[in-house]
Every structure is written in C-alpha cells, then in structure tokens.
C-alpha atoms as a PDB file:
ATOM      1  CA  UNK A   1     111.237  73.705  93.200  1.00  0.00           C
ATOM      2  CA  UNK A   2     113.001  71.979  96.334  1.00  0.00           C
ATOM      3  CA  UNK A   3     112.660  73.913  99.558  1.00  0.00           C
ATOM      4  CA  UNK A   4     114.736  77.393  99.596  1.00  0.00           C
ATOM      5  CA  UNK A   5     117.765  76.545 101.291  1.00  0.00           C
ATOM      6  CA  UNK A   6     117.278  78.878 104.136  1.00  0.00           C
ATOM      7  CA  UNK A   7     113.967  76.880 104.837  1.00  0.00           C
ATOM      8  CA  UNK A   8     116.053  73.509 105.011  1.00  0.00           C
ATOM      9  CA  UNK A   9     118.472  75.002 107.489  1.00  0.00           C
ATOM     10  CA  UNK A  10     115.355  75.591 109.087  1.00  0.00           C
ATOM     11  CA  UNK A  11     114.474  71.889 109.180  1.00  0.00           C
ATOM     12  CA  UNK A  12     117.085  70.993 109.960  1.00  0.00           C
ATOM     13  CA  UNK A  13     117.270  73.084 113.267  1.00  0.00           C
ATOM     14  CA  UNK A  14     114.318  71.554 113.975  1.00  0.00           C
ATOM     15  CA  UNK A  15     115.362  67.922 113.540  1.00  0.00           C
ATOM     16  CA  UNK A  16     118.447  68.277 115.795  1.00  0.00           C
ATOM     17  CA  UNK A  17     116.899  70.121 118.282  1.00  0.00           C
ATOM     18  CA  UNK A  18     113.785  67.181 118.109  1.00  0.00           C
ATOM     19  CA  UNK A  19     111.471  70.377 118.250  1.00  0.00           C
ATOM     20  CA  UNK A  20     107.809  68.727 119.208  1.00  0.00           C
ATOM     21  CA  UNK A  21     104.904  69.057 116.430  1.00  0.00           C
ATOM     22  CA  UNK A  22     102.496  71.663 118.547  1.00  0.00           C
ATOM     23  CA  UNK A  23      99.253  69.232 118.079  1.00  0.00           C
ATOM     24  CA  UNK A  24     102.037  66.785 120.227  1.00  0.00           C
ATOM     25  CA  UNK A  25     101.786  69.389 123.480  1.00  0.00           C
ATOM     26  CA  UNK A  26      99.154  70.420 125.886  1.00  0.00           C
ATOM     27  CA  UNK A  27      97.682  73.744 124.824  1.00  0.00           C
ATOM     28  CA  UNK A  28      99.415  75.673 127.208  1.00  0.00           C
ATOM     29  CA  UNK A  29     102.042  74.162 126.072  1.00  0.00           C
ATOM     30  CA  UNK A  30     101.404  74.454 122.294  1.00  0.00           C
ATOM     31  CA  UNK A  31     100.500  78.553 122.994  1.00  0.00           C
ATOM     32  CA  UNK A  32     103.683  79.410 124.677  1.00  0.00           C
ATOM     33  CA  UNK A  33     106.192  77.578 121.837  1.00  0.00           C
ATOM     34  CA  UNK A  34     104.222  78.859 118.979  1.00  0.00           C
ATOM     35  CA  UNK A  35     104.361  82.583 120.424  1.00  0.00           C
ATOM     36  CA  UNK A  36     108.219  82.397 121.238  1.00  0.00           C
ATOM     37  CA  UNK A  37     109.410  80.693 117.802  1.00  0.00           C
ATOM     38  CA  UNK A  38     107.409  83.401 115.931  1.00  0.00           C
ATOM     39  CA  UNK A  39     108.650  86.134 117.968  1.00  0.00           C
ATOM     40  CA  UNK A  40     111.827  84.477 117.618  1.00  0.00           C
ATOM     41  CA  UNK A  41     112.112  84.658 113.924  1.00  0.00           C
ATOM     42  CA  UNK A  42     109.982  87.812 113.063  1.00  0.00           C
ATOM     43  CA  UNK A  43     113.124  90.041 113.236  1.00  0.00           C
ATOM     44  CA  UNK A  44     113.301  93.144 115.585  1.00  0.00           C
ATOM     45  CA  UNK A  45     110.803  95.112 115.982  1.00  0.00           C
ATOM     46  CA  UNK A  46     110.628  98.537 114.551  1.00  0.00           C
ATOM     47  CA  UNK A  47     110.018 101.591 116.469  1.00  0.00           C
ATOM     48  CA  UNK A  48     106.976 103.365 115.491  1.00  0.00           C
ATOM     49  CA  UNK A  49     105.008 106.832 116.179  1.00  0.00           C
ATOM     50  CA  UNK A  50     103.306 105.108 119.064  1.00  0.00           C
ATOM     51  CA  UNK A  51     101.316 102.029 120.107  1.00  0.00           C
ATOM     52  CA  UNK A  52      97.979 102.406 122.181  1.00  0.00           C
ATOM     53  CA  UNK A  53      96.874  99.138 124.214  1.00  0.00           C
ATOM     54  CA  UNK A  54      93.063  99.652 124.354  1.00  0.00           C
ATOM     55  CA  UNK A  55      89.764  97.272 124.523  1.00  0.00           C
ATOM     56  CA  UNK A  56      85.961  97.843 122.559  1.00  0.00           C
ATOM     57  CA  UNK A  57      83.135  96.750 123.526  1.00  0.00           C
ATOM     58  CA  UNK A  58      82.734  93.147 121.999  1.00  0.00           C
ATOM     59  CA  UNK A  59      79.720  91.180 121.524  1.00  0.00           C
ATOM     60  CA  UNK A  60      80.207  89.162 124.759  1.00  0.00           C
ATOM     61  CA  UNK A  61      82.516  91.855 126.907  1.00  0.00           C
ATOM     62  CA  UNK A  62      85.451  93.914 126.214  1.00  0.00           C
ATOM     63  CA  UNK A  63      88.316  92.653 123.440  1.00  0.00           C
ATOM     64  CA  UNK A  64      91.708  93.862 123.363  1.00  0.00           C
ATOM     65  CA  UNK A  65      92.699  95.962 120.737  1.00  0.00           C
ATOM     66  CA  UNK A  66      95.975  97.491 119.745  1.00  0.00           C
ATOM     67  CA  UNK A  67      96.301 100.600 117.842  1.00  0.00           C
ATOM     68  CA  UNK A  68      99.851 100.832 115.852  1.00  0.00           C
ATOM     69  CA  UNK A  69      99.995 104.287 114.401  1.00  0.00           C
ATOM     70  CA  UNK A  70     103.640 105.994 112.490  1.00  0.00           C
ATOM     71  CA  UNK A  71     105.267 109.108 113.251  1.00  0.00           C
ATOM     72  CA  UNK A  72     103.408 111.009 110.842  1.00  0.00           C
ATOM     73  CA  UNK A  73     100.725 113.963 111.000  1.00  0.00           C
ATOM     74  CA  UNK A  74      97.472 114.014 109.705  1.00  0.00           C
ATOM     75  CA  UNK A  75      94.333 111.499 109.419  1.00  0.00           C
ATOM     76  CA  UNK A  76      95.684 108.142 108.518  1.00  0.00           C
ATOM     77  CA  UNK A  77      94.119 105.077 106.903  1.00  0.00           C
ATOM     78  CA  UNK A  78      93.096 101.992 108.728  1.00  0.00           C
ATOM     79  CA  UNK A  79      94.747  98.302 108.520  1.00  0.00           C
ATOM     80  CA  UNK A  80      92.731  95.412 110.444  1.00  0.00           C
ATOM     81  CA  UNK A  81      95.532  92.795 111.144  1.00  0.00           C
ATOM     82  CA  UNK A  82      94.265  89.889 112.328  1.00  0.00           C
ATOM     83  CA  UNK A  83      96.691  86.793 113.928  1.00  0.00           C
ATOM     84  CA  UNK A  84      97.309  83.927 112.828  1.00  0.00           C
ATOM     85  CA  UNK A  85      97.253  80.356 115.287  1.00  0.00           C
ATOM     86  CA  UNK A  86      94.332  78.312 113.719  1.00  0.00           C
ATOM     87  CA  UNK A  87      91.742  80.254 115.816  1.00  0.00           C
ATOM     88  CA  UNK A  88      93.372  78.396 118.830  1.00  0.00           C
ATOM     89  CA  UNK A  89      96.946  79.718 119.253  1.00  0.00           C
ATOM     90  CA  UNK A  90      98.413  83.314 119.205  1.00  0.00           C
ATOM     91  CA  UNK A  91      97.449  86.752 120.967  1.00  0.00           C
ATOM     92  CA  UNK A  92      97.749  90.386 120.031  1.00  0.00           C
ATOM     93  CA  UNK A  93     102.332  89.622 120.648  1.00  0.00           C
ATOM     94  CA  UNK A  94     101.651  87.346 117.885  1.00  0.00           C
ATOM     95  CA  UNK A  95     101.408  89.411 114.742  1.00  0.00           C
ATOM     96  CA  UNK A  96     103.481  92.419 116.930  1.00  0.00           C
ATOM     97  CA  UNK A  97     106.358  92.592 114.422  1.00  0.00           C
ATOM     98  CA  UNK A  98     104.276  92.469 111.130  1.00  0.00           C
ATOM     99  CA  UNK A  99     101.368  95.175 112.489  1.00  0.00           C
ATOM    100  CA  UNK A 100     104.709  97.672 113.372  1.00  0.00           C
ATOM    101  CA  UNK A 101     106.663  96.965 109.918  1.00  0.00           C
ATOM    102  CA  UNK A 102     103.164  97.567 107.860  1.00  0.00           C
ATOM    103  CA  UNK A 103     102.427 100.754 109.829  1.00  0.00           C
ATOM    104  CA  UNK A 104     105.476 102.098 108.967  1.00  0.00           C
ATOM    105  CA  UNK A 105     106.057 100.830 105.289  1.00  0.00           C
ATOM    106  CA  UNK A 106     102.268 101.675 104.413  1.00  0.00           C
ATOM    107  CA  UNK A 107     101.761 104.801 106.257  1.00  0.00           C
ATOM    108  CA  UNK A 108      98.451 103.511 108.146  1.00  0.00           C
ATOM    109  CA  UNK A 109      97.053 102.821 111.575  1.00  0.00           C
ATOM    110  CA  UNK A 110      96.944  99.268 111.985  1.00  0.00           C
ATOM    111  CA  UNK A 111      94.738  97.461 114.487  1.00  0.00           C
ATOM    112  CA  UNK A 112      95.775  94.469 115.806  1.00  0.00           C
ATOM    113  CA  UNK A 113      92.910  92.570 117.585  1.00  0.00           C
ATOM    114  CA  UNK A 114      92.496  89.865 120.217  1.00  0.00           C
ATOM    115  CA  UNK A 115      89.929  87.590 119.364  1.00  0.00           C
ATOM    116  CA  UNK A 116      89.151  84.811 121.616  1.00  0.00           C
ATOM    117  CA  UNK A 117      90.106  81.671 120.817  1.00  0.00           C
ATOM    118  CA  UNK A 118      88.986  77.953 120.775  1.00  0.00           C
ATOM    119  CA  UNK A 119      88.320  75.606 122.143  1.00  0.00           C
ATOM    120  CA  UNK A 120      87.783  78.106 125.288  1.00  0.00           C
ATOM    121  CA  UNK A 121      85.513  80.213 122.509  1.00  0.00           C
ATOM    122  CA  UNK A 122      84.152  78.428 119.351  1.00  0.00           C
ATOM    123  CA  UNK A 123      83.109  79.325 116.223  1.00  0.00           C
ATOM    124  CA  UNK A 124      81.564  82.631 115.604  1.00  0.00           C
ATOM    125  CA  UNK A 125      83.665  84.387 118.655  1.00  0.00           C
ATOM    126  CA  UNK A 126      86.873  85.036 117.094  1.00  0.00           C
ATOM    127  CA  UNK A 127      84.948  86.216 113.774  1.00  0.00           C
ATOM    128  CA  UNK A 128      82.415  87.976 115.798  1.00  0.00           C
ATOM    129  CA  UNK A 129      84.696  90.027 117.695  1.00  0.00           C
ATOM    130  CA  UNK A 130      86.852  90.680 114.161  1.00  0.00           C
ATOM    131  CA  UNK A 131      83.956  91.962 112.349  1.00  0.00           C
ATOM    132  CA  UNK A 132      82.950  94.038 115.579  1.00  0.00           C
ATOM    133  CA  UNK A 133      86.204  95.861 115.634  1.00  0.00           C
ATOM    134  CA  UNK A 134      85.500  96.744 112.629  1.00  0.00           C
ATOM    135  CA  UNK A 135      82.203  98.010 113.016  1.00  0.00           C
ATOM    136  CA  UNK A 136      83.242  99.823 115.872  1.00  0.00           C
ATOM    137  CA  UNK A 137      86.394 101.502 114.649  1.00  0.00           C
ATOM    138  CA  UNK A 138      84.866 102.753 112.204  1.00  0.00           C
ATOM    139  CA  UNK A 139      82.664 104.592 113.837  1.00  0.00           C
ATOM    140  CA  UNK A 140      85.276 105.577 116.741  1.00  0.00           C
ATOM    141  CA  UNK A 141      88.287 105.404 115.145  1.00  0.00           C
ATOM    142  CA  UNK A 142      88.528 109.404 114.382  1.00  0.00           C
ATOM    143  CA  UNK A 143      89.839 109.255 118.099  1.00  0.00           C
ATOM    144  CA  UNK A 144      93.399 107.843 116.852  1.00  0.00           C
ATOM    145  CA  UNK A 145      93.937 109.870 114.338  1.00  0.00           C
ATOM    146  CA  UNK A 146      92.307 107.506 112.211  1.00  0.00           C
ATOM    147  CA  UNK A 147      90.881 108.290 108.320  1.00  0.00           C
ATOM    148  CA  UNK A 148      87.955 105.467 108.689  1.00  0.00           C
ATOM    149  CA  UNK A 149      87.033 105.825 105.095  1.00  0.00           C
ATOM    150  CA  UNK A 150      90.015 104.058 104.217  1.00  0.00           C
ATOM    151  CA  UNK A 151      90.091 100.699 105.728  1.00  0.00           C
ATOM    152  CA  UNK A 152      92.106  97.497 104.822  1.00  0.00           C
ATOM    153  CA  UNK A 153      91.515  93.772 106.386  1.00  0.00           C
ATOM    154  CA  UNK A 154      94.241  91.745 106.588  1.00  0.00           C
ATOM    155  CA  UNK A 155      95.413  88.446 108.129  1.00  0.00           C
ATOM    156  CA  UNK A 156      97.730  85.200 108.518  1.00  0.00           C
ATOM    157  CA  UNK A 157      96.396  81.743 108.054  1.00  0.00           C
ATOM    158  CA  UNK A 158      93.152  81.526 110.711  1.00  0.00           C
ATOM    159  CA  UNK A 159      93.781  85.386 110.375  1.00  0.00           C
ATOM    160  CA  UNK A 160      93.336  85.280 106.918  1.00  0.00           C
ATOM    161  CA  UNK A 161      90.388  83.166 106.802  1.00  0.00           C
ATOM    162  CA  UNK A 162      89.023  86.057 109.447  1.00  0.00           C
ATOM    163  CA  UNK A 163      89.766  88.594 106.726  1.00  0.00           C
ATOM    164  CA  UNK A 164      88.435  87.057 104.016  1.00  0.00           C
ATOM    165  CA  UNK A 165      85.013  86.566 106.229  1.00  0.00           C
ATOM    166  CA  UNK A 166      84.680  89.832 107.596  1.00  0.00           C
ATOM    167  CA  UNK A 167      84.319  91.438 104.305  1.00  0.00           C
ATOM    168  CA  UNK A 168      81.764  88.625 103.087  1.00  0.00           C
ATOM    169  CA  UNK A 169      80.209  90.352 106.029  1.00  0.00           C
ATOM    170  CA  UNK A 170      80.621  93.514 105.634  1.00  0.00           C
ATOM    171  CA  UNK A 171      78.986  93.260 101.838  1.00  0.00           C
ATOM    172  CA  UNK A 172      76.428  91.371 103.227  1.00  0.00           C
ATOM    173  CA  UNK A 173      75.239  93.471 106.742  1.00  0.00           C
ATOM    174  CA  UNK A 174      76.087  96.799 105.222  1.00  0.00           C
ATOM    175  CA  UNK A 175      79.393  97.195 107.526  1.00  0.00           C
ATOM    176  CA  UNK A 176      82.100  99.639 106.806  1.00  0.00           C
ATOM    177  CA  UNK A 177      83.383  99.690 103.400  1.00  0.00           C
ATOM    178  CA  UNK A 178      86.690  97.925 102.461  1.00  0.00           C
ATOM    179  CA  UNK A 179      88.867  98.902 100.277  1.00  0.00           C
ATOM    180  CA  UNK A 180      90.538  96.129 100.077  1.00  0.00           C
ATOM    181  CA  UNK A 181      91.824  92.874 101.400  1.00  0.00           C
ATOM    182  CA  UNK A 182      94.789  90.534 102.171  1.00  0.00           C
ATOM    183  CA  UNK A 183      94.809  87.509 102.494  1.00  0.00           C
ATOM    184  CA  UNK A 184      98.455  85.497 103.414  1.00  0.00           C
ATOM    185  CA  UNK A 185      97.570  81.094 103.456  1.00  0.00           C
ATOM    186  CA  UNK A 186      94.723  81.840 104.280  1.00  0.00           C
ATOM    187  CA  UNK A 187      91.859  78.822 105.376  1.00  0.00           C
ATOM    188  CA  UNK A 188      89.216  78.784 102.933  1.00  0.00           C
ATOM    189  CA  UNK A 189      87.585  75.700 102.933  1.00  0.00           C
ATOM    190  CA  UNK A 190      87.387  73.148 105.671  1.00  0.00           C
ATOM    191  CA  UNK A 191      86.779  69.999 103.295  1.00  0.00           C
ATOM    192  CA  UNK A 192      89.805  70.384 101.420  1.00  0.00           C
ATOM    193  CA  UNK A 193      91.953  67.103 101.364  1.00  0.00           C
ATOM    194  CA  UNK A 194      93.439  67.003  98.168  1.00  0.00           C
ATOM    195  CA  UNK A 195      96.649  68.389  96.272  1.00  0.00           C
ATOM    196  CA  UNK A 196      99.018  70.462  98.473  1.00  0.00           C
ATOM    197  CA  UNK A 197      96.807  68.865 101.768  1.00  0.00           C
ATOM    198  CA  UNK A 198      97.342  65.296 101.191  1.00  0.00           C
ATOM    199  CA  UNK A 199     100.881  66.032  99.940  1.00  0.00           C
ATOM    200  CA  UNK A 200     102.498  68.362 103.157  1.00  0.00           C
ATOM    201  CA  UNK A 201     102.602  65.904 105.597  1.00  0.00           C
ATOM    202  CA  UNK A 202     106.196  66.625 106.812  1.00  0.00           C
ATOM    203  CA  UNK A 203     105.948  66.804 111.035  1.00  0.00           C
ATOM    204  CA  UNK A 204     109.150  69.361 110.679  1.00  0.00           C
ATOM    205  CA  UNK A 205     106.157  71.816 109.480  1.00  0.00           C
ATOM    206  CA  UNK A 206     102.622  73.122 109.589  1.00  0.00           C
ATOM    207  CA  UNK A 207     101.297  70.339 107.952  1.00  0.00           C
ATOM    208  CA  UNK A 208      98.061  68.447 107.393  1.00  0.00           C
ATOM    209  CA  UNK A 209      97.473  66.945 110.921  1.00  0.00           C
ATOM    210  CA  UNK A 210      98.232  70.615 112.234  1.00  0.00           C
ATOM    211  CA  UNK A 211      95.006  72.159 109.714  1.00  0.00           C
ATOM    212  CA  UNK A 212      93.342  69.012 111.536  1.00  0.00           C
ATOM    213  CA  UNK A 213      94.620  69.541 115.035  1.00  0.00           C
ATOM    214  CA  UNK A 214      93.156  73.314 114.608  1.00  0.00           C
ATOM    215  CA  UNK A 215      89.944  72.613 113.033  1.00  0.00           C
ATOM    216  CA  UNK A 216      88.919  70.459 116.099  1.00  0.00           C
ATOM    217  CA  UNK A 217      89.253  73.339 118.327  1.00  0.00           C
ATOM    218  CA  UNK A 218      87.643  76.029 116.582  1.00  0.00           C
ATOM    219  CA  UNK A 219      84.568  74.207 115.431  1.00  0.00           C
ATOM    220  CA  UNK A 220      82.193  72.681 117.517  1.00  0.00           C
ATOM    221  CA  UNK A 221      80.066  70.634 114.974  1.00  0.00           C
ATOM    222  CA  UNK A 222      82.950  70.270 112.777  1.00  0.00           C
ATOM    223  CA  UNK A 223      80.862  68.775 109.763  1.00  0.00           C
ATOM    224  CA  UNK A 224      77.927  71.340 110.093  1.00  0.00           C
ATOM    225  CA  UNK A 225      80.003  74.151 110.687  1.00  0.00           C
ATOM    226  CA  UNK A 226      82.759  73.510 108.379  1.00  0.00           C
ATOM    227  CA  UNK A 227      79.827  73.759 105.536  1.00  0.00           C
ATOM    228  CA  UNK A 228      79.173  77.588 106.406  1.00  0.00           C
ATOM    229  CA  UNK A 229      80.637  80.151 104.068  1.00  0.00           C
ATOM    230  CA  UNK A 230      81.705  81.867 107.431  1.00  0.00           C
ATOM    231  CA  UNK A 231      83.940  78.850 108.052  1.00  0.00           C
ATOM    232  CA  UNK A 232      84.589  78.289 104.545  1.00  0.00           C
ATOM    233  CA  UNK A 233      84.744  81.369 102.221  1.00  0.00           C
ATOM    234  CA  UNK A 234      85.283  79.246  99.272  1.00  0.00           C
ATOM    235  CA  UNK A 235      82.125  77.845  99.907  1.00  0.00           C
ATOM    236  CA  UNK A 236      80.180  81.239  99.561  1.00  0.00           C
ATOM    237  CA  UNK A 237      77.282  81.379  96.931  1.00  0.00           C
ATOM    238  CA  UNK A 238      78.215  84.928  95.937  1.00  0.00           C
ATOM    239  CA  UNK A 239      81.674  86.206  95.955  1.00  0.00           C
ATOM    240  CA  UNK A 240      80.668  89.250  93.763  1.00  0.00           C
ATOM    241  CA  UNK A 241      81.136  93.069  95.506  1.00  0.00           C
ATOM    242  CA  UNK A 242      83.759  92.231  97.498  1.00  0.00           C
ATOM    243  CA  UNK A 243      86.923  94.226  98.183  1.00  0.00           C
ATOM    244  CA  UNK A 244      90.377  94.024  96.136  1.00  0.00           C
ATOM    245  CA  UNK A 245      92.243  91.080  97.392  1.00  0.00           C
ATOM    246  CA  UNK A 246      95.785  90.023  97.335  1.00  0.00           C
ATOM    247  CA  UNK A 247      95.886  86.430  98.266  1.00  0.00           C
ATOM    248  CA  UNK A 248      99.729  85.545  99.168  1.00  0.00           C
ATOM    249  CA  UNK A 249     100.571  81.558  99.379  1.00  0.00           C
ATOM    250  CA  UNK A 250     103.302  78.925  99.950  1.00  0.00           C
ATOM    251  CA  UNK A 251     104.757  76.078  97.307  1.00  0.00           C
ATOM    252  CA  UNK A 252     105.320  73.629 100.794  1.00  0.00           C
ATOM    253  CA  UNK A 253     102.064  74.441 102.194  1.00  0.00           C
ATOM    254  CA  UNK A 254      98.722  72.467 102.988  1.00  0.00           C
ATOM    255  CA  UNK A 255      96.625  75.395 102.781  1.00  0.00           C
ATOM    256  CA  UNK A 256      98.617  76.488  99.013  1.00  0.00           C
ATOM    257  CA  UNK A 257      95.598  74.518  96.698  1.00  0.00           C
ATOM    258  CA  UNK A 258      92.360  75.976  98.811  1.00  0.00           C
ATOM    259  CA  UNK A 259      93.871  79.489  98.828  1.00  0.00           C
ATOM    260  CA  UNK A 260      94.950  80.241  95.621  1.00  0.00           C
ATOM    261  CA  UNK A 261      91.553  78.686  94.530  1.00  0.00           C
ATOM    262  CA  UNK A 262      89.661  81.268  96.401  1.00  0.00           C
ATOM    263  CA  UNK A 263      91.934  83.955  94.184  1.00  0.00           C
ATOM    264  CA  UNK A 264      90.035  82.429  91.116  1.00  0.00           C
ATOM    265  CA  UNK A 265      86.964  82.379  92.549  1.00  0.00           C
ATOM    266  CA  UNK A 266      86.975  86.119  93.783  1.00  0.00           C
ATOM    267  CA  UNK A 267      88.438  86.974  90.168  1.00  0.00           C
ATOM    268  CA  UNK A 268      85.502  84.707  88.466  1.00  0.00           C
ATOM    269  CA  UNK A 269      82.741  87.242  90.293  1.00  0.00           C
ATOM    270  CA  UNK A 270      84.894  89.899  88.985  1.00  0.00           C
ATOM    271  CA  UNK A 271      86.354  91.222  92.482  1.00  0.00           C
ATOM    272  CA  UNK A 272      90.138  92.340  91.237  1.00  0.00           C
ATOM    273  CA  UNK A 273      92.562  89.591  92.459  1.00  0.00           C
ATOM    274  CA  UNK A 274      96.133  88.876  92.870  1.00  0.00           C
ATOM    275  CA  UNK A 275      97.591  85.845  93.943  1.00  0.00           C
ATOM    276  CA  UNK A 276     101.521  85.412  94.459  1.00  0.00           C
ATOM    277  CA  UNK A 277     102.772  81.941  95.525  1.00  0.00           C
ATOM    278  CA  UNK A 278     106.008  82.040  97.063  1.00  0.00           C
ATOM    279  CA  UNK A 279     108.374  79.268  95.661  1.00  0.00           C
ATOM    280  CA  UNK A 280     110.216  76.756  98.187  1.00  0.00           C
ATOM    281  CA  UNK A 281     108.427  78.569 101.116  1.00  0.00           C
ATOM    282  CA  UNK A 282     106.375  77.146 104.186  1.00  0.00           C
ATOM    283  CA  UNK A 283     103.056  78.140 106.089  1.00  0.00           C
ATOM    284  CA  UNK A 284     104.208  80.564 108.253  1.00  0.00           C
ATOM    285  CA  UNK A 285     106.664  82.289 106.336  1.00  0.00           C
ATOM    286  CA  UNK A 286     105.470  86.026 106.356  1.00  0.00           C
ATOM    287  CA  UNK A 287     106.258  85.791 109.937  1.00  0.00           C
ATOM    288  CA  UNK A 288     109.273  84.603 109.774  1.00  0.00           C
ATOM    289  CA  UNK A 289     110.789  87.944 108.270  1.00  0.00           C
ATOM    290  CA  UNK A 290     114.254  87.805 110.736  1.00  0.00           C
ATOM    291  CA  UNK A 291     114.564  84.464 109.191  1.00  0.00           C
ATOM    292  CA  UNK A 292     113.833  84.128 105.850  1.00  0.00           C
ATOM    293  CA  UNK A 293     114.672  86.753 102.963  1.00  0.00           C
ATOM    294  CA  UNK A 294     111.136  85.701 101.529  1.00  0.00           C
ATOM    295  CA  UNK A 295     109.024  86.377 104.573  1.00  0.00           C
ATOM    296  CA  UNK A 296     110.366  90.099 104.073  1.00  0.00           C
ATOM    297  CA  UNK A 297     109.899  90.430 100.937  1.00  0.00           C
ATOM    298  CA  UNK A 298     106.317  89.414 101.030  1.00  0.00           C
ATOM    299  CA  UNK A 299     105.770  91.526 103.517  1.00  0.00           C
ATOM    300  CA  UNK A 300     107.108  94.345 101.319  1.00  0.00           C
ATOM    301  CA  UNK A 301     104.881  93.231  98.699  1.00  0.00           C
ATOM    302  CA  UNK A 302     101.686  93.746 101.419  1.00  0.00           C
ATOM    303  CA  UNK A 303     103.006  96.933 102.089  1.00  0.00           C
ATOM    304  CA  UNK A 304     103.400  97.750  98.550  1.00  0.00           C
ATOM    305  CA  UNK A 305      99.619  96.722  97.736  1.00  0.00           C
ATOM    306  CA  UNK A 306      98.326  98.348 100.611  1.00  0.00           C
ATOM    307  CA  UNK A 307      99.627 101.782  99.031  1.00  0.00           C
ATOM    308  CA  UNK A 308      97.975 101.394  96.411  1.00  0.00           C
ATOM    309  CA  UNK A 309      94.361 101.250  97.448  1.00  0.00           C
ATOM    310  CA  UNK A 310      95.095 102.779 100.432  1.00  0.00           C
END
C-alpha cells in the first residue's frame, strides 16, 4: 500500500525543511538531531509511580540504568528496554517515552539501559553491558520492587537486535530466564541486501545507506563480525529454547525482509512467534507515537503481549 498519509506529511516536512540524512552530519551532530526529532514526536510523556536513575556494575565500569516502575503495590515484573540508534546514536532520553507508556500500560518495572556505543565502544560492549543488566537485575532487582522471575527483553531497531541476542545468550550461558521477547525492526542479519534493503533507498528516511552508515560504527571487522550469530541472530545454528517473541515490522522499511524472516525462523525451531507488519509505516515508527496513530497503536499491541506472558 502507498505510504499512510500521515507518514507523507511527514516527508514532506522533511523535504521543505531540507532536514539532513544523519550519516550526512558529524556524530555529534547526528546524536543531538536524532535524540530531539524522536523526543519530538514520541508524544508527552506520562507520569508514572516513579523513575530511579541508577548505574550496575558493567563489564568494563559502571552503566547507567534507569528503573521505570507504576504507581502500583506489590512485586512487579521486569521489562529490559533497550534503545534504538544503530548501536551508535541514542542514550537512556532516547526510548524515555516508550519505557514510561509500557510501565504503565503493562503493569511492570521497565529498565531502560545505557549501553555504550560505537564507534567510541565496538562490538560486544553495547551487548555485553545488555546481557549484564540482565544478569545483574536479576539477581538485585528485589531492591525495586522488582518480581525477577518474570522478565521481558525488549528493543527498537539496534535495540532489537540487542534483545533478540541477549536471550540467544541467556539460553546459551544459563542467564536469567525470559519469558519472552520483543522485537520492533529489529537487525538480524548484517548481509542482507535484498528485497525491502535494496528497495528503501528514499534519503527522506532510515534507509539503506543509514543500516550502512551504522554498521561501520558498531563493527570493527565488519565482514568477520557481521558473520557472528551475536551480530546476526538470523545467522544462529540453533534458534530452538528461546523465549516467546513478537517481532513488530514496517512495509517502507530496509530492515522489514531480515526481520520478519527471523519470525519464521524462531517459529521453524518451534519458539512461539508473532510477527505484525505495519502497512504504509517507516523504521522508526513505534517512536513516533505523538505523531503517528500507528506508532501508538503498536505500542498498545507491545503492551498488550507483554500482559500476556507477563
């Protein structure tokens, strides 16, 4: 279908404004846009029970961590939320608005954490200190209130691919159990080039230069590395024993082919999988929940699935 028409408006904000591609700008540059457009767009953000700013101990040093949590009593379940930013842009600010609307629609603590990012930090950091929150929440996370037999990973784009990577980890090193995952455009395989890759190639939008522009940050030995499972989930041998997943994508998205074909291969090994495209939306919609009608209502179809295995 063509793009929904509140998407067009969008582009066409964009052309008359002559808003810059962010693989055009300097990464400062590129980090402060892509944070003010999203927070721009996400819609206000709701008031919760309370928010705790607070750091763990990381595998090189302390990470930032913050700990959403909704005005209700009693031991709570757990929501990871990683960012999204293509392991390169975006901070803990960055998923703000979608951590405090999924705390309060889901009835969880959600954990928002601050990875660091390339090219400052290359591949494993950001998934390193992901799966360590984790592993350390779990164990700590009675402290807020937390029910850490209950715990959820979720994430946007490089956030998804995080997601989708920390529980091939946690199957694999005996981590915390999930009960399930959720993954929105997520990155699942670096080698992709095909379908909805070679055909999104509209500078108004994430497109394929940006997955390129972002893959040269975050991996160092971009061949070598983009060959590992824990760059490329797809690319796992064994997709078995893994968590629930809901696996959300976009119609006018690069990323649409290599994520909805890690849904079939998670429902192949028999892991229960759903995967919702989103007609005549963009990468980045979820975010854009102010914005775009769609972007909330996938959002309240996160919420909804979080209920139900949380």
């Amino acid at each position: 279908m063509p793009l929904d028409p509140q998407v067009a408006a969008m582009r066409e904000r964009k052309i008359a404004q002559d808003t810059p591609p962010l693989y055009t700008l300097s990464l400062a540059q590129a980090r402060a846009d892509d944070l003010a457009s999203i927070q721009a767009a996400g819609g206000t953000p709701e008031q919760v029970g309370s928010v705790v700013n607070d750091t763990y101990p990381g595998p090189d040093g302390d990470i930032d961590i913050r700990v959403y949590r909704p005005d209700v009593e009693g031991p709570l379940p757990v929501l990871f939320y990683f960012f999204g930013g293509g392991w390169t842009l975006g901070t803990i600010d960055t998923s703000d608005a979608i951590c405090r609307r999924l705390t309060n629609a889901v009835g969880c603590v959600t954990v928002a954490v601050g990875y660091r990012l390339a090219p400052e930090h290359q591949f494993p950091a950001a998934l390193e200190d992901c799966y360590g929150a984790v592993e350390w929440f779990a164990a700590n996370g009675s402290r807020y209130g937390a029910d850490v037999s209950r715990i959820a990973v979720g994430g946007d784009s490089a956030g998804g691919n995080l997601a989708a990577v920390v529980s091939l980890m946690a199957r694999d090193r005996g981590g915390p159990e999930l009960r399930c995952q959720v993954l929105v455009y997520p990155n699942t395989d670096y080698t992709a080039s095909t379908g909805s890759m070679a055909e999104n190639t509209d500078p108004a939008f994430f497109n394929s230069r940006s997955v390129a522009w972002y893959w040269s940050h975050y991996l160092a030995d971009p061949p070598s590395d983009g060959m590992d499972p824990a760059v490329s989930p797809l690319r796992a041998l064994d997709h078995s024993g893994l968590p629930p997943a809901l696996v959300i994508t976009a119609e006018y998205d690069p990323l649409r082919d290599q994520g909805e074909e890690y849904g079939r291969k998670l429902s192949a090994a028999g892991v229960p999988t759903v995967v919702s495209r989103y007609d005549g939306m963009v990468h980045g919609f979820f975010a854009m929940a102010g914005d775009l009608d769609a972007g909330a209502r996938a959002q309240e179809e996160v919420a909804a699935y979080l209920r139900k295995f949380l």
